[in-house]
C-alpha atoms as a PDB file:
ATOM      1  CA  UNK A   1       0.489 -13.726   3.991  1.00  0.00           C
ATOM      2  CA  UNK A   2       1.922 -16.422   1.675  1.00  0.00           C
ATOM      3  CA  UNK A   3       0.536 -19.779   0.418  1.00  0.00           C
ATOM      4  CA  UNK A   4       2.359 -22.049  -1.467  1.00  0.00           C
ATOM      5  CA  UNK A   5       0.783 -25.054  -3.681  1.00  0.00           C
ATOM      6  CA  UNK A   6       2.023 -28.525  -4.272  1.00  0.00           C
ATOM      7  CA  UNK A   7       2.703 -27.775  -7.856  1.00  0.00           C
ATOM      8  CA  UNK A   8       5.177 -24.831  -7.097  1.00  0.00           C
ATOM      9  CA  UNK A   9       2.575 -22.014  -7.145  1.00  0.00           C
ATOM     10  CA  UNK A  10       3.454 -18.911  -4.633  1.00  0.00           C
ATOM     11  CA  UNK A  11       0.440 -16.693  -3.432  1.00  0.00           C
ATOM     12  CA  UNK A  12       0.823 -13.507  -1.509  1.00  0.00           C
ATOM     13  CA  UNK A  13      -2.247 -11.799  -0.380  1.00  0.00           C
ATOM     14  CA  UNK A  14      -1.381  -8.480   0.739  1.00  0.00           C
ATOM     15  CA  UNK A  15      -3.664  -5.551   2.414  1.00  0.00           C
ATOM     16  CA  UNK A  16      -3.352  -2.247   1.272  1.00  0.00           C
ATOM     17  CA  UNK A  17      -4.996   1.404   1.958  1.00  0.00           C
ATOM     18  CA  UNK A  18      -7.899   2.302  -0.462  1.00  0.00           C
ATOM     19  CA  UNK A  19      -9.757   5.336  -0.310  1.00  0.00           C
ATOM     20  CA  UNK A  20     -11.003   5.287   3.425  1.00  0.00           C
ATOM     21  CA  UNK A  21     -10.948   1.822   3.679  1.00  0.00           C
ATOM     22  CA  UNK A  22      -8.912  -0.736   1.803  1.00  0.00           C
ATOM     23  CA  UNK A  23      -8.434  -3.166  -0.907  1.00  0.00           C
ATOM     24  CA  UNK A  24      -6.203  -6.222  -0.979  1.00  0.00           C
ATOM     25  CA  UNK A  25      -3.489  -6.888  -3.777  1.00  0.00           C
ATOM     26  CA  UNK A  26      -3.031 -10.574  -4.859  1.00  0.00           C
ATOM     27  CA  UNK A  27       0.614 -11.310  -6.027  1.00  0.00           C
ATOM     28  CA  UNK A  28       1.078 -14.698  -7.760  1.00  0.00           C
ATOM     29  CA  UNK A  29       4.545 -16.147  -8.685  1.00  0.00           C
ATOM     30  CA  UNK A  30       4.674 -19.386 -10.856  1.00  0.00           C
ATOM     31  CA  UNK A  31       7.871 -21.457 -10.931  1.00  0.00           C
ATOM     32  CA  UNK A  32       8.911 -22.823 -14.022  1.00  0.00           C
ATOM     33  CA  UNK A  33      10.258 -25.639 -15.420  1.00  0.00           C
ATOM     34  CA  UNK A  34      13.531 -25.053 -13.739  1.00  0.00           C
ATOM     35  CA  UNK A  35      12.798 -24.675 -10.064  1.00  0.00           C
ATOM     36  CA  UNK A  36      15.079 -21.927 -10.044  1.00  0.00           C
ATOM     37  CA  UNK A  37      13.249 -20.230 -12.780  1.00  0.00           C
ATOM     38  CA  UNK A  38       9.901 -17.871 -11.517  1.00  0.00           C
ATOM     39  CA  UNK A  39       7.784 -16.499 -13.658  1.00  0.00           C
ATOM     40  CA  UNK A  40       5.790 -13.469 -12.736  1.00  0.00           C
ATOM     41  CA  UNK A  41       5.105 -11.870 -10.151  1.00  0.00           C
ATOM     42  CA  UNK A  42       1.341 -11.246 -11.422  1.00  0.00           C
ATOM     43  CA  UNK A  43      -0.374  -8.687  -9.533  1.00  0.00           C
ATOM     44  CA  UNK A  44      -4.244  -8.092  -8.960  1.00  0.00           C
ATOM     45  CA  UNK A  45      -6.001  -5.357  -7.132  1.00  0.00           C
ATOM     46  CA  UNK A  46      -9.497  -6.901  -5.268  1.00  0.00           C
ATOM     47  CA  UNK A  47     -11.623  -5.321  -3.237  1.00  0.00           C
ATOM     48  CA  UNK A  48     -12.683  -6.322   0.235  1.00  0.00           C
ATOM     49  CA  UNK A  49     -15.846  -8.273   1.213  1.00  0.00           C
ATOM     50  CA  UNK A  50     -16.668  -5.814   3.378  1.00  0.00           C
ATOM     51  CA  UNK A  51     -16.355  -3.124   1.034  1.00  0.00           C
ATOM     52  CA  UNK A  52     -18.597  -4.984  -1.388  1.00  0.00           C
ATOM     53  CA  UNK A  53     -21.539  -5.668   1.509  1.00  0.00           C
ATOM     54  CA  UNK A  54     -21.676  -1.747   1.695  1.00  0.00           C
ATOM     55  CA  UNK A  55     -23.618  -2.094  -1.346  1.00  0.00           C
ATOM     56  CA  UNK A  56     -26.108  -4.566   0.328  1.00  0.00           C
ATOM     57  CA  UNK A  57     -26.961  -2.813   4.232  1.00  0.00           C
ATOM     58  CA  UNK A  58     -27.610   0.551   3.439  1.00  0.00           C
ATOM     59  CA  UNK A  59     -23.957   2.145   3.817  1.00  0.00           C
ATOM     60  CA  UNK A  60     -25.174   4.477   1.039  1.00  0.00           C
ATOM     61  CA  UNK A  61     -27.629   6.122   2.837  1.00  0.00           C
ATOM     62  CA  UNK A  62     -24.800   7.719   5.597  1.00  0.00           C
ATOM     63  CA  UNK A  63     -24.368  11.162   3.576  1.00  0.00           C
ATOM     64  CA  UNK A  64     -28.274  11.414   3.734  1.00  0.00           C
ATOM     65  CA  UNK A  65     -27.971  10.348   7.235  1.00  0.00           C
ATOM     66  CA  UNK A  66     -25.147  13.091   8.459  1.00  0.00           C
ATOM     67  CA  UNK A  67     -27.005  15.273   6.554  1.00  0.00           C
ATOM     68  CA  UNK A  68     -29.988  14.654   8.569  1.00  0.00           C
ATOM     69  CA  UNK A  69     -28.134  15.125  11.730  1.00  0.00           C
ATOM     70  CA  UNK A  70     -26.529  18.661  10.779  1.00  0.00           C
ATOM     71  CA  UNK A  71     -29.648  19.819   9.502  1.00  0.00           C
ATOM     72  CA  UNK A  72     -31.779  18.997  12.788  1.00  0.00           C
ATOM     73  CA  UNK A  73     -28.684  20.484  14.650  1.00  0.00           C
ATOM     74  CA  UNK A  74     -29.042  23.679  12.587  1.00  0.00           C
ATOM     75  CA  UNK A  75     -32.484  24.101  13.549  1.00  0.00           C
ATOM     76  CA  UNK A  76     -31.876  24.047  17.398  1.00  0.00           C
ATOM     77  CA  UNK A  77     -29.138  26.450  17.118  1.00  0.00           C
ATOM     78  CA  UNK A  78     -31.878  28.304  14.863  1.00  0.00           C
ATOM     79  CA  UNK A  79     -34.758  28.157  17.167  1.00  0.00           C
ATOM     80  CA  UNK A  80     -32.259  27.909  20.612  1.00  0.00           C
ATOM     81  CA  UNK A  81     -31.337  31.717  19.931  1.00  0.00           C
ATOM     82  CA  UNK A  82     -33.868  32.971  17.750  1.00  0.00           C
ATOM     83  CA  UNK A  83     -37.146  30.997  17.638  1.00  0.00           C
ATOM     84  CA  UNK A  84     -40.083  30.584  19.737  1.00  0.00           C
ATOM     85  CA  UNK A  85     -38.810  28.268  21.855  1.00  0.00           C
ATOM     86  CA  UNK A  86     -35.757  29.880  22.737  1.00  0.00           C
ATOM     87  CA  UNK A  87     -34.592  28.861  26.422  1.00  0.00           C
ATOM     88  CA  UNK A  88     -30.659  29.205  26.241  1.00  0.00           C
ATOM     89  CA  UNK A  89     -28.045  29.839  23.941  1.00  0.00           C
ATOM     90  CA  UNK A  90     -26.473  26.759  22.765  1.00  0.00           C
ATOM     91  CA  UNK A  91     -22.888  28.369  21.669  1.00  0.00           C
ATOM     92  CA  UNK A  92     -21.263  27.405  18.178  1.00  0.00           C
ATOM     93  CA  UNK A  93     -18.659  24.923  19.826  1.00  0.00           C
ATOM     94  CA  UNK A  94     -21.304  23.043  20.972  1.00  0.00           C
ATOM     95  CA  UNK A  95     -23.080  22.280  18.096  1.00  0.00           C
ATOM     96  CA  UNK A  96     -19.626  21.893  16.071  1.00  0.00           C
ATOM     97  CA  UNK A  97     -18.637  19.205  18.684  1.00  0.00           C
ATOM     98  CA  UNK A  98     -22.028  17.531  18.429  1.00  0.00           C
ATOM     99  CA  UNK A  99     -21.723  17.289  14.743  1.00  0.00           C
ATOM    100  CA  UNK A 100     -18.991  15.377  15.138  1.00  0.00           C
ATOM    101  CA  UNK A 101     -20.289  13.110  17.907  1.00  0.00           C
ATOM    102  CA  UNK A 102     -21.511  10.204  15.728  1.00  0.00           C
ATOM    103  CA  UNK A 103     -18.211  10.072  14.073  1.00  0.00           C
ATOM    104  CA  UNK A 104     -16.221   9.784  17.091  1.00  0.00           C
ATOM    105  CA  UNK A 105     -18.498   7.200  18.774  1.00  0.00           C
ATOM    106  CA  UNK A 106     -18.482   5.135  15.616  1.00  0.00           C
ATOM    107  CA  UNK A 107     -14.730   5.371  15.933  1.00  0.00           C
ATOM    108  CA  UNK A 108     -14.335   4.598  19.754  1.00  0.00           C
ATOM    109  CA  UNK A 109     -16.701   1.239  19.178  1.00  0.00           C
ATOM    110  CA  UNK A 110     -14.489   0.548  16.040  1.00  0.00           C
ATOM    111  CA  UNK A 111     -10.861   0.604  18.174  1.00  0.00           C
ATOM    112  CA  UNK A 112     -12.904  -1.318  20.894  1.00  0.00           C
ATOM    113  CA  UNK A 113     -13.860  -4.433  18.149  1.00  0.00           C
ATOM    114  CA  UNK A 114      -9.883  -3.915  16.971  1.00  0.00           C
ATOM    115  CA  UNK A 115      -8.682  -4.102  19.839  1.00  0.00           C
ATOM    116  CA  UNK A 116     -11.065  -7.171  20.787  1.00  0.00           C
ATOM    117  CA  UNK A 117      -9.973  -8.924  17.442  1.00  0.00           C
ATOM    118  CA  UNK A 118      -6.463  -8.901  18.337  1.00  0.00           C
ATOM    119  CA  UNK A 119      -6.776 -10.044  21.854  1.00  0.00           C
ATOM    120  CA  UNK A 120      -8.396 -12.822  21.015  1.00  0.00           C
ATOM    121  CA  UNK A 121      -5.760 -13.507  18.110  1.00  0.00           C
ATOM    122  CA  UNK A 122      -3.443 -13.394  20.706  1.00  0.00           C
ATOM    123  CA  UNK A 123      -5.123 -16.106  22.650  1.00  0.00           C
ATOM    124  CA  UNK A 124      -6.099 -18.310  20.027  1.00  0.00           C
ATOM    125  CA  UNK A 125      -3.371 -18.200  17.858  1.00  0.00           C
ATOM    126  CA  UNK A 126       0.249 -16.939  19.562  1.00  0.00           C
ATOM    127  CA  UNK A 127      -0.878 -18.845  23.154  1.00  0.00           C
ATOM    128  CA  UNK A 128       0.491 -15.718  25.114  1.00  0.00           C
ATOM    129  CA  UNK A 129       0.025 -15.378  28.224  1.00  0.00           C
ATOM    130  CA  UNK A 130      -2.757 -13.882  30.118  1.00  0.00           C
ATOM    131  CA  UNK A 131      -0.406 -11.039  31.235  1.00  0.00           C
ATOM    132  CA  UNK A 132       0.137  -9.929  27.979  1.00  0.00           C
ATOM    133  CA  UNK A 133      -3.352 -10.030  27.072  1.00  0.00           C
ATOM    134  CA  UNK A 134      -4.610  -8.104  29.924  1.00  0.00           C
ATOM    135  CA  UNK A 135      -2.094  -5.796  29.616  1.00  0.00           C
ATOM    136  CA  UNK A 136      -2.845  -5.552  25.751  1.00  0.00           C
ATOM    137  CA  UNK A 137      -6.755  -4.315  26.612  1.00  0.00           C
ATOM    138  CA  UNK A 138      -5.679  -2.275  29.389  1.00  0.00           C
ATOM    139  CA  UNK A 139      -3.768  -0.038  27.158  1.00  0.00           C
ATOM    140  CA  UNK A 140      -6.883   0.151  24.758  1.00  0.00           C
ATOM    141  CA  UNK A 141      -9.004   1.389  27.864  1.00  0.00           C
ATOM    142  CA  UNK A 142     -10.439  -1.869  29.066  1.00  0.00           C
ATOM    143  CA  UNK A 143     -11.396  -1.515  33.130  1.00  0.00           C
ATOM    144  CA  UNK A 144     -10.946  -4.926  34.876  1.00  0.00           C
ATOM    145  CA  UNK A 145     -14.583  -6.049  34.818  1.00  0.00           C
ATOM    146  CA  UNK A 146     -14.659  -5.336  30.841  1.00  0.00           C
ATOM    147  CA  UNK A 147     -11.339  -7.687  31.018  1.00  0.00           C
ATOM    148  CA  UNK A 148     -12.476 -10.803  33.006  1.00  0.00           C
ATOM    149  CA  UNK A 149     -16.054 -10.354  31.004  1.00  0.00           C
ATOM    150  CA  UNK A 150     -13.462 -10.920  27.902  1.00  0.00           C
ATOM    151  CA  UNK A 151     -11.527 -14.099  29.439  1.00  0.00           C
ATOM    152  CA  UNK A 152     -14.993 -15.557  30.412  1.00  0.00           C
ATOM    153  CA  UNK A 153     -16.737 -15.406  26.678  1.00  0.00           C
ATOM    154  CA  UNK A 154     -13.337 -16.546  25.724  1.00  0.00           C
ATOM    155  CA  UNK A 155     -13.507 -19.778  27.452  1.00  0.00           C
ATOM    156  CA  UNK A 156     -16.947 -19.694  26.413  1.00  0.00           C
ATOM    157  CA  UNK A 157     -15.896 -19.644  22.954  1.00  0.00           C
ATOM    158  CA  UNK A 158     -13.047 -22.502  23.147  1.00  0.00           C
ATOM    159  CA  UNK A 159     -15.740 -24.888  24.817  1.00  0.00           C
ATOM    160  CA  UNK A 160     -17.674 -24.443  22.020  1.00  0.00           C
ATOM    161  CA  UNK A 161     -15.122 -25.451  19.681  1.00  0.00           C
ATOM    162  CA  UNK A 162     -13.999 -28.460  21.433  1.00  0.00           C
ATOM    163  CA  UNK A 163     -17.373 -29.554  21.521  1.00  0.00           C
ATOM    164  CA  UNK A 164     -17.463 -29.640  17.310  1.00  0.00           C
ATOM    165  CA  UNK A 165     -14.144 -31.795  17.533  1.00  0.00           C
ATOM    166  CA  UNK A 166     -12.702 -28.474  15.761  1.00  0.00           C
ATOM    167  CA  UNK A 167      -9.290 -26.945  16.101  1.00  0.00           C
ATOM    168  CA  UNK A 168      -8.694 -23.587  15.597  1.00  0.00           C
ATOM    169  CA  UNK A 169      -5.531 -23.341  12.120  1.00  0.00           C
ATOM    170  CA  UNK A 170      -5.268 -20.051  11.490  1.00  0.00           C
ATOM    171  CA  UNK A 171      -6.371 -16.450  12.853  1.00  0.00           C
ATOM    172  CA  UNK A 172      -6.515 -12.901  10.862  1.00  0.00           C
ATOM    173  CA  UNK A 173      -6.060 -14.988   7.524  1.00  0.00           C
ATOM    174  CA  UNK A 174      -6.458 -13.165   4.302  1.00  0.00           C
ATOM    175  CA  UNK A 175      -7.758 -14.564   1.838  1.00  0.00           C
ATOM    176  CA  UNK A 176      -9.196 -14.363  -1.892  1.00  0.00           C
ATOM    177  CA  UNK A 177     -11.626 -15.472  -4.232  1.00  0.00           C
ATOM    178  CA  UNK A 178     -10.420 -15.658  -7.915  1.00  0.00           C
ATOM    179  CA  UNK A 179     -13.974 -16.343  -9.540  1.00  0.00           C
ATOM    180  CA  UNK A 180     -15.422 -13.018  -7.852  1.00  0.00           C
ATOM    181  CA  UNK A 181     -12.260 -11.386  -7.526  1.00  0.00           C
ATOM    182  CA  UNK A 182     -12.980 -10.506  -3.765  1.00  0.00           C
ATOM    183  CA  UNK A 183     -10.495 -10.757  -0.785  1.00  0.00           C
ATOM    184  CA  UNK A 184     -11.218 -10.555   2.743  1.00  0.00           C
ATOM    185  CA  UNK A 185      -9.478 -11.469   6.465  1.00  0.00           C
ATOM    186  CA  UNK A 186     -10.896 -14.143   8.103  1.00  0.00           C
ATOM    187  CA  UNK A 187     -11.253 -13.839  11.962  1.00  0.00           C
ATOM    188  CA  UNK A 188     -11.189 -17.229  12.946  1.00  0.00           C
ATOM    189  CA  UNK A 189     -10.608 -20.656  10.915  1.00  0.00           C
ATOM    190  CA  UNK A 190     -11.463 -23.944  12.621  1.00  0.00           C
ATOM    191  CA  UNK A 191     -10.740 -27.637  10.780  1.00  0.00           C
ATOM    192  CA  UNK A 192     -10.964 -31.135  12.020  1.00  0.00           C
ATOM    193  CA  UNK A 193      -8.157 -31.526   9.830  1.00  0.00           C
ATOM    194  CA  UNK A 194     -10.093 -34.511   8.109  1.00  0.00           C
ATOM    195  CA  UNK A 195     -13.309 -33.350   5.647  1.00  0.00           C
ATOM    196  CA  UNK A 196     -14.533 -29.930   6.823  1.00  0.00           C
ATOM    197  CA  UNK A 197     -13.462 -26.299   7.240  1.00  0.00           C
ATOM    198  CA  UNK A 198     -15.569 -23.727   9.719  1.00  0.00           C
ATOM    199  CA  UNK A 199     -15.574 -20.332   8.882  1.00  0.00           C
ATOM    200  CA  UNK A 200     -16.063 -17.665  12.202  1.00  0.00           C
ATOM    201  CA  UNK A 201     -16.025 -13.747  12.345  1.00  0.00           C
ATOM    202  CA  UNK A 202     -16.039 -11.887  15.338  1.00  0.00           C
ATOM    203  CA  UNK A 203     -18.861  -8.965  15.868  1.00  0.00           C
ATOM    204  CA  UNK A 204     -18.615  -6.914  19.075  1.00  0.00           C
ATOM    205  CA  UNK A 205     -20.971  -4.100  17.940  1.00  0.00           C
ATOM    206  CA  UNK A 206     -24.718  -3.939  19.937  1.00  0.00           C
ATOM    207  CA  UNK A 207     -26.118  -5.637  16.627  1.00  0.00           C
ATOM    208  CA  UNK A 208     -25.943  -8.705  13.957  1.00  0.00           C
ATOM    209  CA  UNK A 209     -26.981  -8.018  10.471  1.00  0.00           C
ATOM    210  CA  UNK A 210     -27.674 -10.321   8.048  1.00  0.00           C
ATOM    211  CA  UNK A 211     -24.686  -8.818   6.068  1.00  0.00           C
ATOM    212  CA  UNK A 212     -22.751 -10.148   8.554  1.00  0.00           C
ATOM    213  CA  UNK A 213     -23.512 -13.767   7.573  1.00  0.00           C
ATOM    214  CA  UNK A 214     -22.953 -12.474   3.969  1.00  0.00           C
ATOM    215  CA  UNK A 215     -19.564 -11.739   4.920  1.00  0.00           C
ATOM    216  CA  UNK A 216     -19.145 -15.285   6.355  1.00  0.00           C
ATOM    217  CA  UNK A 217     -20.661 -16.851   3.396  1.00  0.00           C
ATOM    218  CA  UNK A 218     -17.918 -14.890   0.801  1.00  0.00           C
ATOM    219  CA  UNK A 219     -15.672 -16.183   3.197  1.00  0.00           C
ATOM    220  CA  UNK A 220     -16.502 -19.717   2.619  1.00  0.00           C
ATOM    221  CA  UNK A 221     -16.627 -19.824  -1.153  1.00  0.00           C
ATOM    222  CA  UNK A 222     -12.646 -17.934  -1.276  1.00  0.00           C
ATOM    223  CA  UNK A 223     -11.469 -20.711   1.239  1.00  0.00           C
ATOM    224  CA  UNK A 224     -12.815 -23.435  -1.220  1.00  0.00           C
ATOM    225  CA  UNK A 225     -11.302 -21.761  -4.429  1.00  0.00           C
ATOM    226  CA  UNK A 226      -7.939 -21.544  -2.862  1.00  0.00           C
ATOM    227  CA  UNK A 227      -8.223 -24.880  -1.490  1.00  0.00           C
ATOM    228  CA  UNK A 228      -9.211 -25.991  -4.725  1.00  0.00           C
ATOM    229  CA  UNK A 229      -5.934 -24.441  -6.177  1.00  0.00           C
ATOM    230  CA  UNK A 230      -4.177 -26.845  -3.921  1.00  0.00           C
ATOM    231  CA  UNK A 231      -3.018 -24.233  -1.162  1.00  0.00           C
ATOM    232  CA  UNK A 232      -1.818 -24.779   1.952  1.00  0.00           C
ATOM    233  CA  UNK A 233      -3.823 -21.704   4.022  1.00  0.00           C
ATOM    234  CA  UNK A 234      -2.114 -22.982   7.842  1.00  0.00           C
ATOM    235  CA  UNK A 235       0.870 -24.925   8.974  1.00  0.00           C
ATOM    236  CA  UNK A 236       1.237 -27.669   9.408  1.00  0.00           C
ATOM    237  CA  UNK A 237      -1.488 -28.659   6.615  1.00  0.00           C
ATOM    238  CA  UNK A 238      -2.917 -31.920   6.878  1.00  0.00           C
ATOM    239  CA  UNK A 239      -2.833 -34.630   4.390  1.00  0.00           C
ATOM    240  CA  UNK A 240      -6.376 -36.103   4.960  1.00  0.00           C
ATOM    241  CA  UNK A 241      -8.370 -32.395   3.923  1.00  0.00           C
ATOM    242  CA  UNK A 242      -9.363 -32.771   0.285  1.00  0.00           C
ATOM    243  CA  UNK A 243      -7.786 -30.428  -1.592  1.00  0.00           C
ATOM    244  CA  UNK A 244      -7.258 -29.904  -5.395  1.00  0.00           C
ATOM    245  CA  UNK A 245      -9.885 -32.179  -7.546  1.00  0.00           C
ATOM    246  CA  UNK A 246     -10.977 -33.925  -3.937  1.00  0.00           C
ATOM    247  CA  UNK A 247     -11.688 -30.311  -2.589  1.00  0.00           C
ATOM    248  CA  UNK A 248     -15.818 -31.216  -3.871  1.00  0.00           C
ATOM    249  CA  UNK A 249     -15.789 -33.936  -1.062  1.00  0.00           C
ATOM    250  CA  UNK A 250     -15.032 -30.635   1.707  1.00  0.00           C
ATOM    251  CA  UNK A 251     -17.585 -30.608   4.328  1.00  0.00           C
ATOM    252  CA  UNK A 252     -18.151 -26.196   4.823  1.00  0.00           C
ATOM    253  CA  UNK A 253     -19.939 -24.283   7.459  1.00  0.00           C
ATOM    254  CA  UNK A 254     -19.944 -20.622   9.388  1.00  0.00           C
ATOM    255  CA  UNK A 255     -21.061 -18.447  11.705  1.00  0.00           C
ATOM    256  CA  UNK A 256     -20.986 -15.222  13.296  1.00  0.00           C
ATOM    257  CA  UNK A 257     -19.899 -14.804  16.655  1.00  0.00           C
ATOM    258  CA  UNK A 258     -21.329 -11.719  18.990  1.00  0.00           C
ATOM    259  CA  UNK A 259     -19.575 -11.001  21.976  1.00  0.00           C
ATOM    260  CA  UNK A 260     -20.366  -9.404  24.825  1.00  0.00           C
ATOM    261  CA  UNK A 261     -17.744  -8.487  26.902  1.00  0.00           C
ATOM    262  CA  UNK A 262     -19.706  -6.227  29.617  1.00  0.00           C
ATOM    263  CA  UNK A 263     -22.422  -8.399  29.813  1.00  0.00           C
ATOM    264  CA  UNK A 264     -20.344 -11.637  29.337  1.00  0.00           C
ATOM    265  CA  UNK A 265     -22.846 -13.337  26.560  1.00  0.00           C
ATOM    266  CA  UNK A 266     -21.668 -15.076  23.454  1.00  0.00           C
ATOM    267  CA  UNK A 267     -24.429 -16.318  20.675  1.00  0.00           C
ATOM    268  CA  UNK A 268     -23.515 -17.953  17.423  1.00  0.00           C
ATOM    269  CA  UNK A 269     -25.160 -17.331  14.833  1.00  0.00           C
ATOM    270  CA  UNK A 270     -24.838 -19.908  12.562  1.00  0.00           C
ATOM    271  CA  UNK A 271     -24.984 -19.231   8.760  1.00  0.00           C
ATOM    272  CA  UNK A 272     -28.369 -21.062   6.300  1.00  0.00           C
ATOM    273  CA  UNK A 273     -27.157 -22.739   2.982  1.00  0.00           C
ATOM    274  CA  UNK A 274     -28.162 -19.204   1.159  1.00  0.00           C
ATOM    275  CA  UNK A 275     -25.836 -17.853   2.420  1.00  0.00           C
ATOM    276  CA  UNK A 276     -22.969 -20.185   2.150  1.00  0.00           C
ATOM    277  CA  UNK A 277     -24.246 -20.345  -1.396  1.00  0.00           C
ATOM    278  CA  UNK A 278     -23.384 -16.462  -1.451  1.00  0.00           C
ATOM    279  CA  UNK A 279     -26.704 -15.608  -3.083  1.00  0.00           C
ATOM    280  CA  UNK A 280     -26.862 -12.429  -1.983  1.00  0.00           C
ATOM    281  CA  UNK A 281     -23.366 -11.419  -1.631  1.00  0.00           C
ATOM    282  CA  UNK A 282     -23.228 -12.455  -5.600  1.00  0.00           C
ATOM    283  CA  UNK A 283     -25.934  -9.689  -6.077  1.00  0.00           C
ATOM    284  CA  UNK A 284     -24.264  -7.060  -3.803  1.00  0.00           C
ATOM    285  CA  UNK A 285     -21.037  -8.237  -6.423  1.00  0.00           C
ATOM    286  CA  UNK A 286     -23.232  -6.970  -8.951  1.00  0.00           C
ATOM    287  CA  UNK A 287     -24.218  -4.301  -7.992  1.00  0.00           C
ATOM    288  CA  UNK A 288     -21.065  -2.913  -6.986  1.00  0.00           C
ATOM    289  CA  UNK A 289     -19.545  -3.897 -10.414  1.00  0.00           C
ATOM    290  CA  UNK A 290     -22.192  -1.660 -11.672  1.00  0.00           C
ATOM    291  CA  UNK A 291     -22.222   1.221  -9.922  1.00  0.00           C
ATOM    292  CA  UNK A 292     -18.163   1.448 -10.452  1.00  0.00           C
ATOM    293  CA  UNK A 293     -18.597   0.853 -14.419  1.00  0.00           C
ATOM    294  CA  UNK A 294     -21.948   2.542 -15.345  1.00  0.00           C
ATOM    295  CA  UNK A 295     -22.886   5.719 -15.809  1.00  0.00           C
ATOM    296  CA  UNK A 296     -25.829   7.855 -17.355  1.00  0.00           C
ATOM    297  CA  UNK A 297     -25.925   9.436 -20.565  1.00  0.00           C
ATOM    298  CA  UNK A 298     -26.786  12.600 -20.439  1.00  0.00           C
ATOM    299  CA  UNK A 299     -28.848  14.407 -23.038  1.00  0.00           C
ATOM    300  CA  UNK A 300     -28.814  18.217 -22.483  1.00  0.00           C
ATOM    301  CA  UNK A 301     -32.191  20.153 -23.326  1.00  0.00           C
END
């Protein structure tokens, strides 16, 4: 994606592959005095938000965790053929395929939320049709109960939106924060196009943590920096949001939306001022800063 400011500043924030995850580059291209003169491209390597909240819900522990899980799977094949309690062989493809079970369900609920995300970017932002929606989910594996579940928290959804006086601008919308040097996609940006910018990401998983309103809050504080760089994050932008110096006058606000598709529920959980502070994601910062940077000195005995 590409922002542009008033003062001739070009931003292209750009997500790439990292590791098992990803990262996001920021490219910045300054025009000169001459307007056909462009100095740059500068380009930074950021990490995403999501990558940094690892550090804060316990991501760590998942080694320890599979460990756990081959270990205890180890013992029944142990005690399933050998032990006391033998009863029936369990064969070695079983067990092999069981290891892998947690993997592949974590997967399966991760293309589900995907391909959740983009039918709702569909809706909100491209105006398709429903035809092409359905048919989107059907080809991810979505029966026709799981689809009119999605089309009612949908409408759900855009009630609630209209009753804020909010608009949604812009879907899937990378974005960056230059102070913590942090980039992230926002689901879902609403505006009233006046004084205040609302912040939404989409959960679909059985649970909402309060990393998720972490996530939110990082969110938030990137929209105001680039804002406050004078960028234009939608089309068309509107004169009346305080931008630049004025951006201190922007009203801010988030939440977390968890929807429920089979049981056709939607709940907002709306963000508290820590949060949009970024108190804690600031901390998580920290500690991911460290754990990239330090390391122990050893003193062999």
């Amino acid at each position: 994606m590409k922002y542009k400011a008033e003062d001739g500043v070009s931003i292209e924030v750009k997500q790439v592959p990292k590791g098992r995850g990803h990262a996001y580059k920021v490219i910045m291209n300054d025009i000169g005095q001459d307007i056909n003169e462009t100095v740059g491209p500068y380009t930074v390597e950021m990490p995403s938000v999501t990558t940094i909240l690892r550090q804060a819900d316990g991501s760590a522990v998942d080694p320890i965790s599979r460990w756990s899980v081959n270990q205890a799977l180890d013992y029944i094949s142990t005690e399933s053929t050998h032990g006391e309690y033998a009863t029936k062989i369990i064969t070695n493809d079983v067990l092999s395929e069981a290891k892998k079970a947690p993997m592949l369900e974590l997967k399966k609920a991760g293309d589900r939320g995907t391909a959740l995300h983009k039918a709702m970017e569909m809706h909100f932002s491209k105006s398709l049709d429903i035809p092409l929606i359905v048919q989107h989910l059907q080809d991810k594996g979505f029966d026709k109960s799981n689809i009119d579940g999605f089309f009612y928290c949908i409408s759900l959804i855009r009630d609630w939106i209209n009753s804020l006086g909010y608009k949604v601008v812009a879907t899937e919308l990378p974005v960056y924060d230059k102070n913590l040097k942090v980039a992230g996609t926002i689901d879902m940006l609403l505006s009233n196009n006046k004084d205040t910018v609302y912040v939404c990401d989409l959960k679909t998983g059985k649970n909402i943590y309060k990393k998720d309103g972490m996530q939110v809050g990082a969110y938030i504080s990137a929209v105001v920096n680039m804002l406050g760089d004078g960028l234009h994050l939608w089309e068309p932008f509107s004169k009346e949001l305080p931008i630049g110096d004025r951006v201190t006058s922007l009203s801010v606000g988030g939440s977390v939306i968890h929807m429920d598709v089979e049981k056709e529920i939607v709940k907002i959980h709306h963000i508290n001022d820590e949060m949009i502070g970024n108190v804690g994601f600031m901390s998580a910062k920290k500690l991911y800063d460290m754990n990239k940077k330090s390391k122990f000195q050893v003193e062999k005995l």
